[in-house]
Protein backbone atom coordinates (compact mmCIF):
# COMPACT_ATOMS: atom_id res chain seq x y z
CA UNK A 1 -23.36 -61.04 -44.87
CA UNK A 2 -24.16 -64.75 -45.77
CA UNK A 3 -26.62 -66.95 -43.56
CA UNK A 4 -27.17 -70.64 -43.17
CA UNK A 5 -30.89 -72.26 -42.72
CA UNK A 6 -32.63 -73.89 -40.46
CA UNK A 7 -33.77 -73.73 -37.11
CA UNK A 8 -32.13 -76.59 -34.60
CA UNK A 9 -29.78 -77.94 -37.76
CA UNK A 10 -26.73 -79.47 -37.69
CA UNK A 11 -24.40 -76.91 -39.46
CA UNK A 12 -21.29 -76.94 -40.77
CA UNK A 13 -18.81 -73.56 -41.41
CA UNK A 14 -15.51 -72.80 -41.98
CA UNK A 15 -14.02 -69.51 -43.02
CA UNK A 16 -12.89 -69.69 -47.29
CA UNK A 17 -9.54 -68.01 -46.25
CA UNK A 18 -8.72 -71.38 -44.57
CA UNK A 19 -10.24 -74.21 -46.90
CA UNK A 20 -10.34 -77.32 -44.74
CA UNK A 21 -10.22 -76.04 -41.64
CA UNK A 22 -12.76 -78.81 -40.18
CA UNK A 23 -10.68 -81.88 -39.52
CA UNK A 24 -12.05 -85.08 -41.44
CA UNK A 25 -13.80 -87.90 -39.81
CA UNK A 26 -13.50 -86.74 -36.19
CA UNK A 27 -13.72 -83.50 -33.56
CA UNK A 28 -10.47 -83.47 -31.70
CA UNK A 29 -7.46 -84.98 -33.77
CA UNK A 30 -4.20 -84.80 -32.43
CA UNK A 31 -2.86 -81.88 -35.02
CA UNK A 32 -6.25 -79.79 -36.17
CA UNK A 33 -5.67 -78.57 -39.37
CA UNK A 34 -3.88 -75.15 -39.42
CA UNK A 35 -2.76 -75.73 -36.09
CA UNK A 36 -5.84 -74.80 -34.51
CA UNK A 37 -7.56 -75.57 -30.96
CA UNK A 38 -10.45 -77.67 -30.75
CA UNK A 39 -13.04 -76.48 -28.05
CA UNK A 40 -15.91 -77.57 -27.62
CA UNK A 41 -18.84 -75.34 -26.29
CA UNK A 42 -22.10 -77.70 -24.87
CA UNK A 43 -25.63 -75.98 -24.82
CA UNK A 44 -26.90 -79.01 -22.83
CA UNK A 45 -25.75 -81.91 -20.66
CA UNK A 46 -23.81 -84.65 -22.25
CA UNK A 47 -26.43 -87.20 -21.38
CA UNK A 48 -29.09 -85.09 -22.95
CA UNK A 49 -31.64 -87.43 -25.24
CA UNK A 50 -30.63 -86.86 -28.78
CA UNK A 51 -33.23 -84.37 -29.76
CA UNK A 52 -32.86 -81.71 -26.90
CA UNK A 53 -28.72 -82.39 -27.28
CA UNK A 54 -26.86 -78.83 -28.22
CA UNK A 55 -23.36 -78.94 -28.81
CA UNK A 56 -20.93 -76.97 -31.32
CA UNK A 57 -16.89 -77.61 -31.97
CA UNK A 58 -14.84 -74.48 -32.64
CA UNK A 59 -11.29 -74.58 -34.35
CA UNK A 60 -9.61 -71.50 -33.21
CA UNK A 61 -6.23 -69.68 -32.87
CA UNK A 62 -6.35 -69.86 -29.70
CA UNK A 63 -8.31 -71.23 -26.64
CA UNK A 64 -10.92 -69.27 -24.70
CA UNK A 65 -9.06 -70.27 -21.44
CA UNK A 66 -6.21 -67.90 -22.17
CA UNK A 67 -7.32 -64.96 -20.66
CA UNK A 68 -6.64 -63.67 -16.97
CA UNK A 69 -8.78 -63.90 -14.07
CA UNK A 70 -12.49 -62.30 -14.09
CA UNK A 71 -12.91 -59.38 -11.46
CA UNK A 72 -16.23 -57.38 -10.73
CA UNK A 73 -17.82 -55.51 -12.90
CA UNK A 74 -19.63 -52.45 -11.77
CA UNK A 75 -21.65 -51.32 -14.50
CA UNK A 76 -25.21 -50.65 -15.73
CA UNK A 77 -28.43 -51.33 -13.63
CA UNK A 78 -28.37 -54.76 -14.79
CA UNK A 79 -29.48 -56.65 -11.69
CA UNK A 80 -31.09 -60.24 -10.22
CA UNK A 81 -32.64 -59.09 -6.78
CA UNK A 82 -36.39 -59.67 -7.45
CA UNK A 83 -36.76 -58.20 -3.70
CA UNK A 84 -35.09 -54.62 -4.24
CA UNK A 85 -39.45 -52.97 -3.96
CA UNK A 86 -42.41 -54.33 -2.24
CA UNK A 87 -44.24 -56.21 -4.96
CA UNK A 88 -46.81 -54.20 -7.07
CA UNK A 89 -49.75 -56.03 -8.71
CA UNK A 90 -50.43 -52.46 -10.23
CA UNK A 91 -51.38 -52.43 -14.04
CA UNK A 92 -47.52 -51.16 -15.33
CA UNK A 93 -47.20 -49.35 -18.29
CA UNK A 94 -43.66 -47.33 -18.88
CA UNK A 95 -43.41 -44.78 -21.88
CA UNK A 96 -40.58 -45.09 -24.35
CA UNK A 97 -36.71 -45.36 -22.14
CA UNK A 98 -34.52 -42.78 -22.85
CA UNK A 99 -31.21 -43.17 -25.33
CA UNK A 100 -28.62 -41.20 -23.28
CA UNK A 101 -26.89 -38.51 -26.14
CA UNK A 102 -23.18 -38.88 -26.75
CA UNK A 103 -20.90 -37.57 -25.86
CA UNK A 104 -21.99 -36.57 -23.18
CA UNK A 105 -22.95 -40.01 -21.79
CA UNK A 106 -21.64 -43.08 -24.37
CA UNK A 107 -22.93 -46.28 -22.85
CA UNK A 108 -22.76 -49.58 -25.01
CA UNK A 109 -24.55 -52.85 -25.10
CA UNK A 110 -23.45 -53.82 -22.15
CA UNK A 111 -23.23 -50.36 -20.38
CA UNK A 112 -26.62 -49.95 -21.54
CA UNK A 113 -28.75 -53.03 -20.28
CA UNK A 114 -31.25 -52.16 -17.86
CA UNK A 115 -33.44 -54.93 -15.98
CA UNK A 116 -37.16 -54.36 -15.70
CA UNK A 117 -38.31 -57.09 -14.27
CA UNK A 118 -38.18 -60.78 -13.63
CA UNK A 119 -38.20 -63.79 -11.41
CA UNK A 120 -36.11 -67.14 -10.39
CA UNK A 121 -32.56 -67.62 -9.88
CA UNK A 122 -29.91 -68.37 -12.06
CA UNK A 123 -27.72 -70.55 -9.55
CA UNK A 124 -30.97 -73.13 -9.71
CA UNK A 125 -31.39 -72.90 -13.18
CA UNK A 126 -35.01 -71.86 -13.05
CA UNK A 127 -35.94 -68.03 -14.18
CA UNK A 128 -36.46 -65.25 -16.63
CA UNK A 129 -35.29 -61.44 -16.75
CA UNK A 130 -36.56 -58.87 -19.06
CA UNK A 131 -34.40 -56.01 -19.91
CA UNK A 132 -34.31 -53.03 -21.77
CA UNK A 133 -30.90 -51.92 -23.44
CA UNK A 134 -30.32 -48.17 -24.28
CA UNK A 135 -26.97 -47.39 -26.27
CA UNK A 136 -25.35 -44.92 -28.39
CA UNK A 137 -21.70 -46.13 -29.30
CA UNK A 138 -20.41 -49.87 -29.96
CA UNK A 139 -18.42 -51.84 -27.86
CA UNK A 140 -14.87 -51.87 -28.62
CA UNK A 141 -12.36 -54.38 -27.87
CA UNK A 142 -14.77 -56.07 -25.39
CA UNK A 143 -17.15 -58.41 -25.57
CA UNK A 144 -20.00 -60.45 -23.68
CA UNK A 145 -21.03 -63.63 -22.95
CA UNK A 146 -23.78 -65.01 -20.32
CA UNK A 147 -23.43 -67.70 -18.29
CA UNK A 148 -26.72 -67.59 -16.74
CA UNK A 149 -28.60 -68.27 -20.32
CA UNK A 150 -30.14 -67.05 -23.41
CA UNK A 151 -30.77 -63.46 -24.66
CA UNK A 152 -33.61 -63.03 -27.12
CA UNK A 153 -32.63 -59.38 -28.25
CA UNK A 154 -35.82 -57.63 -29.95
CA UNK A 155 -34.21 -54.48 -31.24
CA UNK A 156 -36.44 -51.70 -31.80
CA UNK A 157 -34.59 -48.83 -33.13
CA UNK A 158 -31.60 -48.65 -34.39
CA UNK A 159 -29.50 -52.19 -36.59
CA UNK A 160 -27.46 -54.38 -34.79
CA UNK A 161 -24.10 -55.55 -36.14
CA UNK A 162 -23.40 -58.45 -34.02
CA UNK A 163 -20.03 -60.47 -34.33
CA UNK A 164 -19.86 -63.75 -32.32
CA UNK A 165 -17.39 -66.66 -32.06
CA UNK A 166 -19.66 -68.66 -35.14
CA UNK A 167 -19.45 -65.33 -37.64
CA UNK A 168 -21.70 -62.11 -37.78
CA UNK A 169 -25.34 -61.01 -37.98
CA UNK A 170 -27.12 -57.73 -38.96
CA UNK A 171 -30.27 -57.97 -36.80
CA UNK A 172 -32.50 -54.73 -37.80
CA UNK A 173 -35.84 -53.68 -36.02
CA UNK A 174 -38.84 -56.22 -37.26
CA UNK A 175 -35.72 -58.74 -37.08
CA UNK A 176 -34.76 -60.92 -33.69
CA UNK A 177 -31.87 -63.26 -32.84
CA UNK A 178 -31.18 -65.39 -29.73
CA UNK A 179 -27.70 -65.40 -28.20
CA UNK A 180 -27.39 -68.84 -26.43
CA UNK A 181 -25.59 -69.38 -23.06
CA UNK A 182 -22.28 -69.63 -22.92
CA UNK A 183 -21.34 -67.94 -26.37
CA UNK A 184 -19.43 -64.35 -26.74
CA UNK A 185 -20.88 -61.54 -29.04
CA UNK A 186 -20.33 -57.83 -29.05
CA UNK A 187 -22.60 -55.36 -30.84
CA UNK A 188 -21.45 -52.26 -33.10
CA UNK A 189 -24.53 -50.03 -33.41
CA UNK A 190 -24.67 -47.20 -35.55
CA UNK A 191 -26.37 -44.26 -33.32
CA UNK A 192 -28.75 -44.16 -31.05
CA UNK A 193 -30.36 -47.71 -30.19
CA UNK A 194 -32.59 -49.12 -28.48
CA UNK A 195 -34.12 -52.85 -27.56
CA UNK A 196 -35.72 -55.45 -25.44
CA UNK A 197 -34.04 -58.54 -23.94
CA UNK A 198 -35.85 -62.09 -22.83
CA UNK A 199 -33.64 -63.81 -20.83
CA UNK A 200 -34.16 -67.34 -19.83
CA UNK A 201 -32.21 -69.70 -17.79
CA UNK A 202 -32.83 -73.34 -17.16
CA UNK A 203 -33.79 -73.88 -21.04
CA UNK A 204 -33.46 -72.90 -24.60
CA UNK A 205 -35.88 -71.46 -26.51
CA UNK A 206 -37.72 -73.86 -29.05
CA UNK A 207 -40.30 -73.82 -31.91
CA UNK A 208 -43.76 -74.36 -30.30
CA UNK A 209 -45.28 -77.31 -31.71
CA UNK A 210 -47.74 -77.30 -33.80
CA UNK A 211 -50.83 -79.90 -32.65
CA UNK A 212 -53.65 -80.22 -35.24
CA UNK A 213 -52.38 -77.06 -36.96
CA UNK A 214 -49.98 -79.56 -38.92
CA UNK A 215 -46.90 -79.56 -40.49
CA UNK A 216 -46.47 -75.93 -41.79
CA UNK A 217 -47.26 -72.53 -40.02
CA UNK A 218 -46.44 -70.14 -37.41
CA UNK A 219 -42.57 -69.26 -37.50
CA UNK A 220 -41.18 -71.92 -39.85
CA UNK A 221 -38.00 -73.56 -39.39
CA UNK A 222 -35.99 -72.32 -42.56
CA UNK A 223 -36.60 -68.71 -41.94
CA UNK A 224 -33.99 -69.17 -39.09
CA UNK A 225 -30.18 -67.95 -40.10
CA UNK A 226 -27.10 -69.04 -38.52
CA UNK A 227 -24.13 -66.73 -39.38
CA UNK A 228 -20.60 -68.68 -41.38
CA UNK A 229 -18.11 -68.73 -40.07
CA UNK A 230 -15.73 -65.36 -40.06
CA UNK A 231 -12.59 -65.16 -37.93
CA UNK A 232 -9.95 -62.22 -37.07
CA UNK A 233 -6.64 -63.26 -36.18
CA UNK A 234 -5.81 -60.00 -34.17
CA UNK A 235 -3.65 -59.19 -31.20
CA UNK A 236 -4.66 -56.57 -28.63
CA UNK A 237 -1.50 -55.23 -26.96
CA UNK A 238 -4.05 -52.82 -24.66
CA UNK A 239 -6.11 -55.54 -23.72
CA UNK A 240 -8.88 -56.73 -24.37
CA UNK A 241 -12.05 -57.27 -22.36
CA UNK A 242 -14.74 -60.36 -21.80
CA UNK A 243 -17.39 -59.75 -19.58
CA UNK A 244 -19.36 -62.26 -18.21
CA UNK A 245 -22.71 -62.36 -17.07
CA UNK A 246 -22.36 -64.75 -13.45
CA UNK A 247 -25.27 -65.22 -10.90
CA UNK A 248 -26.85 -62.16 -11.99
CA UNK A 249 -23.43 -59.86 -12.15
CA UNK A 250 -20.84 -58.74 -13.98
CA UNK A 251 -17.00 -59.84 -14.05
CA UNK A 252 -14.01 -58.72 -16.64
CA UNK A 253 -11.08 -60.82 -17.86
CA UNK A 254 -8.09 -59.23 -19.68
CA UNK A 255 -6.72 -61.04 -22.80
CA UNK A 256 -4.44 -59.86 -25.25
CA UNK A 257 -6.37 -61.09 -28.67
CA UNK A 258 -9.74 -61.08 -30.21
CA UNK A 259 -11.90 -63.78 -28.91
CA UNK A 260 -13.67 -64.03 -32.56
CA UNK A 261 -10.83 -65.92 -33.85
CA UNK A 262 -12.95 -69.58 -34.59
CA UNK A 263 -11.59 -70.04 -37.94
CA UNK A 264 -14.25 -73.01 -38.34
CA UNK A 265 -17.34 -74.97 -36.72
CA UNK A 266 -19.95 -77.42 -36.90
CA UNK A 267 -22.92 -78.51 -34.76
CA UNK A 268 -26.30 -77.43 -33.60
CA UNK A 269 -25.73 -75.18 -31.32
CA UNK A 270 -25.31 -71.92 -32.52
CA UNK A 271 -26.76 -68.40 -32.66
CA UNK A 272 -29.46 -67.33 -35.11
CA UNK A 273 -31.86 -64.58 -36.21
CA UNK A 274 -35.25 -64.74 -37.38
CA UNK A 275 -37.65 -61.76 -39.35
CA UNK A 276 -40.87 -61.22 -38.14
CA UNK A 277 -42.64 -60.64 -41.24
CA UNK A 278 -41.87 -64.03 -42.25
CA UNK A 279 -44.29 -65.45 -39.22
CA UNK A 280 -47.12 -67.39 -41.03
CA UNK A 281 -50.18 -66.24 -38.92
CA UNK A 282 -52.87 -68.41 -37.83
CA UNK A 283 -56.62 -66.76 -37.04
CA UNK A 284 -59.99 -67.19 -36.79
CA UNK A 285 -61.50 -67.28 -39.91
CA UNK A 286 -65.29 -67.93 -38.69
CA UNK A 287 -66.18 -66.58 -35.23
CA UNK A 288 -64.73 -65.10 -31.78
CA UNK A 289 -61.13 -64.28 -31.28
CA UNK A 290 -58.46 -66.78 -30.71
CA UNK A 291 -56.13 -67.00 -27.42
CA UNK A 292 -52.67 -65.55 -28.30
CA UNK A 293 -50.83 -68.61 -27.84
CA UNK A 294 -51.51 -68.80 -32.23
CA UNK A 295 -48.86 -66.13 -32.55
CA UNK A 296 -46.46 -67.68 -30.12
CA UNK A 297 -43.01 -67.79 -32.27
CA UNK A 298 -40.36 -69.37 -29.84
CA UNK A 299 -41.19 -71.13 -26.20
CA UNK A 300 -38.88 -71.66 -23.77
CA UNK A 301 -40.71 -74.85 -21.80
CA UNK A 302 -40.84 -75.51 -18.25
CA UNK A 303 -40.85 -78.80 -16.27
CA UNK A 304 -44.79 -79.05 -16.51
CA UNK A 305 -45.92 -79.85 -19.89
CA UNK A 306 -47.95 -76.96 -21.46
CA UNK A 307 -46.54 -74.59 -19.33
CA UNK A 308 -44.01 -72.38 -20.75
CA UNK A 309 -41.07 -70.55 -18.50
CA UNK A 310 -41.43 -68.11 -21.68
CA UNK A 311 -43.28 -67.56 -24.42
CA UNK A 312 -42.34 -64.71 -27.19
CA UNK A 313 -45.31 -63.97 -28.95
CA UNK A 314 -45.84 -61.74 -31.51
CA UNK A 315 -48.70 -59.68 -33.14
CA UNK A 316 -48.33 -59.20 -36.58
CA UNK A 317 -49.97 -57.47 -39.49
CA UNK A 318 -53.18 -59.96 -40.22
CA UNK A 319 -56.75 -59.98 -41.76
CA UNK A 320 -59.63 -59.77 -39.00
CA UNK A 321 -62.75 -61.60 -41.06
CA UNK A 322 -64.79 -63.48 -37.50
CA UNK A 323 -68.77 -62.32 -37.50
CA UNK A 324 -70.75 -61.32 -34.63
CA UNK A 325 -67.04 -60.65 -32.83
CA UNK A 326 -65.49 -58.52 -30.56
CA UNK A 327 -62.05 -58.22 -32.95
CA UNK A 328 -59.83 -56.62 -30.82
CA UNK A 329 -58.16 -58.87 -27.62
CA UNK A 330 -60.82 -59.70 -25.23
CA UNK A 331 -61.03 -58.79 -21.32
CA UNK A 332 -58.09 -61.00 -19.71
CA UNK A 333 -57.07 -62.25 -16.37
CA UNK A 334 -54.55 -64.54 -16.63
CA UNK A 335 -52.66 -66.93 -14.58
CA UNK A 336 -49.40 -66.10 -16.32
CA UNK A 337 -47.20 -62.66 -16.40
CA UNK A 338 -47.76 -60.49 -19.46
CA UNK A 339 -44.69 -58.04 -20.89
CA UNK A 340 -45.40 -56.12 -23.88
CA UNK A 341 -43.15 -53.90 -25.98
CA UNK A 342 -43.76 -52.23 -29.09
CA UNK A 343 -42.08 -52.46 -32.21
CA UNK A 344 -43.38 -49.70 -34.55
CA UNK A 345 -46.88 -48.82 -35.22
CA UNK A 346 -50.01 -48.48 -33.00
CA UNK A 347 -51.02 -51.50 -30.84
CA UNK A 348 -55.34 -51.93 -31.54
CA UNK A 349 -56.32 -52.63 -28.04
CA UNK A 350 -54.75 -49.31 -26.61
CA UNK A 351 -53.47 -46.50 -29.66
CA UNK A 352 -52.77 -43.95 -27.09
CA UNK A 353 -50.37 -44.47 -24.86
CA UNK A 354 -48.80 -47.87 -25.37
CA UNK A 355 -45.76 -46.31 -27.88
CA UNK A 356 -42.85 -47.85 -29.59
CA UNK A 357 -39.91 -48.00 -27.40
CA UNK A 358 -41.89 -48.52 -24.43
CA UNK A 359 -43.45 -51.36 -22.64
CA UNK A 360 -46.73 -52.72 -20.24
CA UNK A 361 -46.45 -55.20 -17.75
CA UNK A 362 -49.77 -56.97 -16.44
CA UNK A 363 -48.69 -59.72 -13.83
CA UNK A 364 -50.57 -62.45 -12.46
CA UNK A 365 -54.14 -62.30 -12.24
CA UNK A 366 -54.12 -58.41 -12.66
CA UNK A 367 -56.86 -57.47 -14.86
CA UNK A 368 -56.28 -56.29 -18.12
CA UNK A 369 -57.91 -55.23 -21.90
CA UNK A 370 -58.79 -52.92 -24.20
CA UNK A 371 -58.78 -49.02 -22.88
CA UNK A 372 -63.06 -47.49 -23.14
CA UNK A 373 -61.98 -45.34 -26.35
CA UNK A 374 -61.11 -49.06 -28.19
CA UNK A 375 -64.12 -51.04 -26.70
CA UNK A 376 -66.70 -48.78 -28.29
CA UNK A 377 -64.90 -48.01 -31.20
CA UNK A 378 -64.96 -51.88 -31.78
CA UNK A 379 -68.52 -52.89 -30.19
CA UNK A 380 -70.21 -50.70 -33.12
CA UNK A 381 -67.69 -51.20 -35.68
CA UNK A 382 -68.89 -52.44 -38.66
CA UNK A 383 -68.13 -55.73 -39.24
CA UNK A 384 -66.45 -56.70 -42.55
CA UNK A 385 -62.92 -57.77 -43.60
CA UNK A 386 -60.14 -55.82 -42.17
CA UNK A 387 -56.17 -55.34 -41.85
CA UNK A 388 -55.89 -55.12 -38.38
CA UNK A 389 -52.33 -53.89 -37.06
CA UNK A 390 -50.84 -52.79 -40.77
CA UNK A 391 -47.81 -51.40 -39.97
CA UNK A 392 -47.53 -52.26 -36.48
CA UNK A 393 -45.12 -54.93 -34.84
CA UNK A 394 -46.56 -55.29 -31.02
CA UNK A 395 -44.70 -58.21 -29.11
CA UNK A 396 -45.03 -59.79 -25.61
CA UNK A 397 -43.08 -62.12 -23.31
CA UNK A 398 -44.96 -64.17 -21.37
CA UNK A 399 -44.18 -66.19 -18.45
CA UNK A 400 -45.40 -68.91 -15.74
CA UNK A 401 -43.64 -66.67 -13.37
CA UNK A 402 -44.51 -64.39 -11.02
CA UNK A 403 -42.46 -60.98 -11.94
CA UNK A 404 -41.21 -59.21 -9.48
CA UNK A 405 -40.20 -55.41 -10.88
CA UNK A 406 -36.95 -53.56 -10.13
CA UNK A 407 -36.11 -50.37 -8.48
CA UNK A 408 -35.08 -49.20 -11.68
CA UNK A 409 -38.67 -49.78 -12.97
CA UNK A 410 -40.57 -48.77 -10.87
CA UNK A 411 -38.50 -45.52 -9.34
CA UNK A 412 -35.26 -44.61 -10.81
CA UNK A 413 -36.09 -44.99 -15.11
CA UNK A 414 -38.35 -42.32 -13.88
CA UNK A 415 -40.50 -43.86 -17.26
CA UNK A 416 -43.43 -45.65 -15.38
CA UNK A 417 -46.89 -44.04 -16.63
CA UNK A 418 -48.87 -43.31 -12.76
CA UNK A 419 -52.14 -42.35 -15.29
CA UNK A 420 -52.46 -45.80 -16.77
CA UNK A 421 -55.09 -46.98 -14.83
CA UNK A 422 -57.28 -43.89 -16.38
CA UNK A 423 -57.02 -45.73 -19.54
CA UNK A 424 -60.10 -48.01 -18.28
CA UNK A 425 -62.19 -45.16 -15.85
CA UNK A 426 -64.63 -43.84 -18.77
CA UNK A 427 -66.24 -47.75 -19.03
CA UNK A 428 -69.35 -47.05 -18.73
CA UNK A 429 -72.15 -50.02 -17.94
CA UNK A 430 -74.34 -50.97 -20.99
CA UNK A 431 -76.70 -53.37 -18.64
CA UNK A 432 -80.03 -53.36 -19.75
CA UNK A 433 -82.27 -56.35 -17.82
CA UNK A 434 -85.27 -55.38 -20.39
CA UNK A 435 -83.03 -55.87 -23.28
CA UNK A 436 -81.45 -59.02 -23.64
């Protein structure tokens, strides 16, 4: 598969079976080359300032609007009713979801998306939903777009072929890509699989900036590929099916073609994938430990400045050199919600426990830190240079919001760990008045 550069760029792609497939000079002429429809698909309001403007033009065989009309979708847990439980300010912590084993039980992408938790509503434009997707076949002759917003898919086991209307993508585990509103994918897998999903609505995910860090660091722009363009021209007598994700449900449209049939494109508004080893980390080089806002790779911003509807951070393989330092993360309570998953590897503030393919959730204010095995292990370490997290990919999406957690979650996933809170219990007090 070939990839394009550049994170935000204006791009342009068209498939080499059609050479000049892009008409000349302008977006909508009144024959497009080949005989192709111009569509345009807008990330962003028309009288969006220049820089936060998203907008791509597709030249297809046909429109998307040939299709017939969307019906209900029953399918999945996949929900947006924050009020399903009471609330539980509980320290969360779920061991590794299940993959259900075909044949007995094939569920897709779509089939497969679970919702953890979240908060906000789609219909105002304000939110964020985490899911979990467990699959073990690939969707065939359907695809999926959402209407609410982005998906930030972290996969975690299992490679991700994704084709969408602007070409495909191979996302692997240690890899991510963001699906942006509004733009139909479907995902071939290749056995059992297994991911996270960030989804935000109200905004798009950005690079953080950078402040007195400077020009270069953290994830930089060129590490981010766009796909080229790649189109079938393919009729589906049996139908085929787009799903779309509306006000927190599911509908289904029958049409009798592939929808990945954008022989070429061009603008900045596209889907794209990112690898995490390429994140240039940022740490302190001198003394105490820095807030994990330094590992933040993509921020979805709210309406106050410095406040982020959602942050995906990362925690990456990295030298730990401060003196006179606790190393690992510090005793927390925070005025933001906290999701972690887990990649691969061991995260350093909890080893036991906390295990790839599962995930922690530590909402507002709830207290939270390293479990009593890590916190003496560290407080007598010696202290010289170390690789801290080799191997390990830890992650966490954090939010402004309040999360509210789902039946699913809490009850029905049958995951959640009830022993977390043991974790902390053998802290034992060190206070010593005569010894300062």
């Amino acid at each position: 598969l070939q990839y394009m550069s550049g994170f935000g760029n204006e791009h342009v792609s068209e498939d080499p079976r059609c050479p000049g497939a892009l008409p000349d000079g302008q977006n909508n002429p009144q024959v497009c080359p080949y005989g192709l429809y111009a569509e345009q698909l807008s990330g962003s309001a028309f009288t969006c300032p220049r820089p936060t403007n998203k907008r791509s033009w597709l030249y297809r065989i046909l429109p998307s609007v040939c299709h017939k009309p969307f019906k209900p979708l029953e399918e999945g847990h996949l929900t947006h009713d924050w009020d399903e439980v009471e609330p539980d300010p509980n320290q969360l912590r779920w061991k590794p979801f299940e993959i259900p084993k075909a044949p007995q039980n094939k569920l897709d992408f779509v089939s497969g998306l679970h919702t953890l938790c979240g908060a906000g509503d789609p219909r105002g434009r304000n939110g964020i939903a985490v899911h979990v997707f467990v699959c073990n076949t690939s969707m065939i002759d359907r695809c999926l777009y959402n209407s609410d917003g982005d998906f930030l898919i972290v996969p975690q086991q299992g490679k991700l072929l994704i084709t969408t209307e602007f070409g495909k993508m191979l996302v692997e585990p240690n890899e991510i890509c963001v699906i942006q509103q509004g733009m139909r994918f479907s995902v071939e897998v290749f056995g059992d699989t297994r991911g996270y999903i960030l989804e935000v609505y109200g905004a798009h995910f950005e690079l953080p900036d950078l402040g007195p860090i400077g020009a270069n660091g953290l994830a930089n722009p060129r590490d981010f590929l766009v796909p080229v363009a790649w189109y079938e021209d393919r009729e589906v007598p049996g139908g085929y099916t787009v799903i779309s994700k509306y006000q927190g449900k599911l509908f289904a449209a029958q049409q009798n073609f592939s929808p990945f049939n954008v022989v070429a494109w061009h603008g900045n508004y596209t889907p794209y994938k990112y690898h995490l080893e390429k994140f240039m980390v940022i740490n302190a080089v001198a003394f105490d430990h820095a807030d994990p806002s330094i590992f933040t790779v993509l921020t979805a911003k709210s309406t106050r400045p410095g406040v982020a509807l959602a942050d995906f951070v990362i925690f990456p393989p990295r030298w730990g050199v401060a003196n006179n330092t606790f190393r690992p993360p510090y005793y927390h309570r925070n005025c933001m919600s906290e999701f972690m998953g887990l990649i691969k590897g061991y995260y350093e503030a909890k080893e036991e426990g906390f295990q790839p393919g599962g995930a922690s959730l530590h909402s507002m204010m709830t207290p939270h830190g390293p479990d009593a095995d890590c916190f003496e292990k560290a407080s007598k370490a010696k202290l010289e240079p170390e690789r801290v997290a080799e191997g390990t990919m830890a992650f966490m999406f954090e939010s402004s919001l309040s999360l509210a957690v789902t039946k699913w979650g809490l009850q029905t996933s049958n995951r959640l760990d009830k022993s977390y809170y043991k974790c902390w219990e053998p802290l034992k007090s060190h206070f010593n008045p005569k010894c300062k």
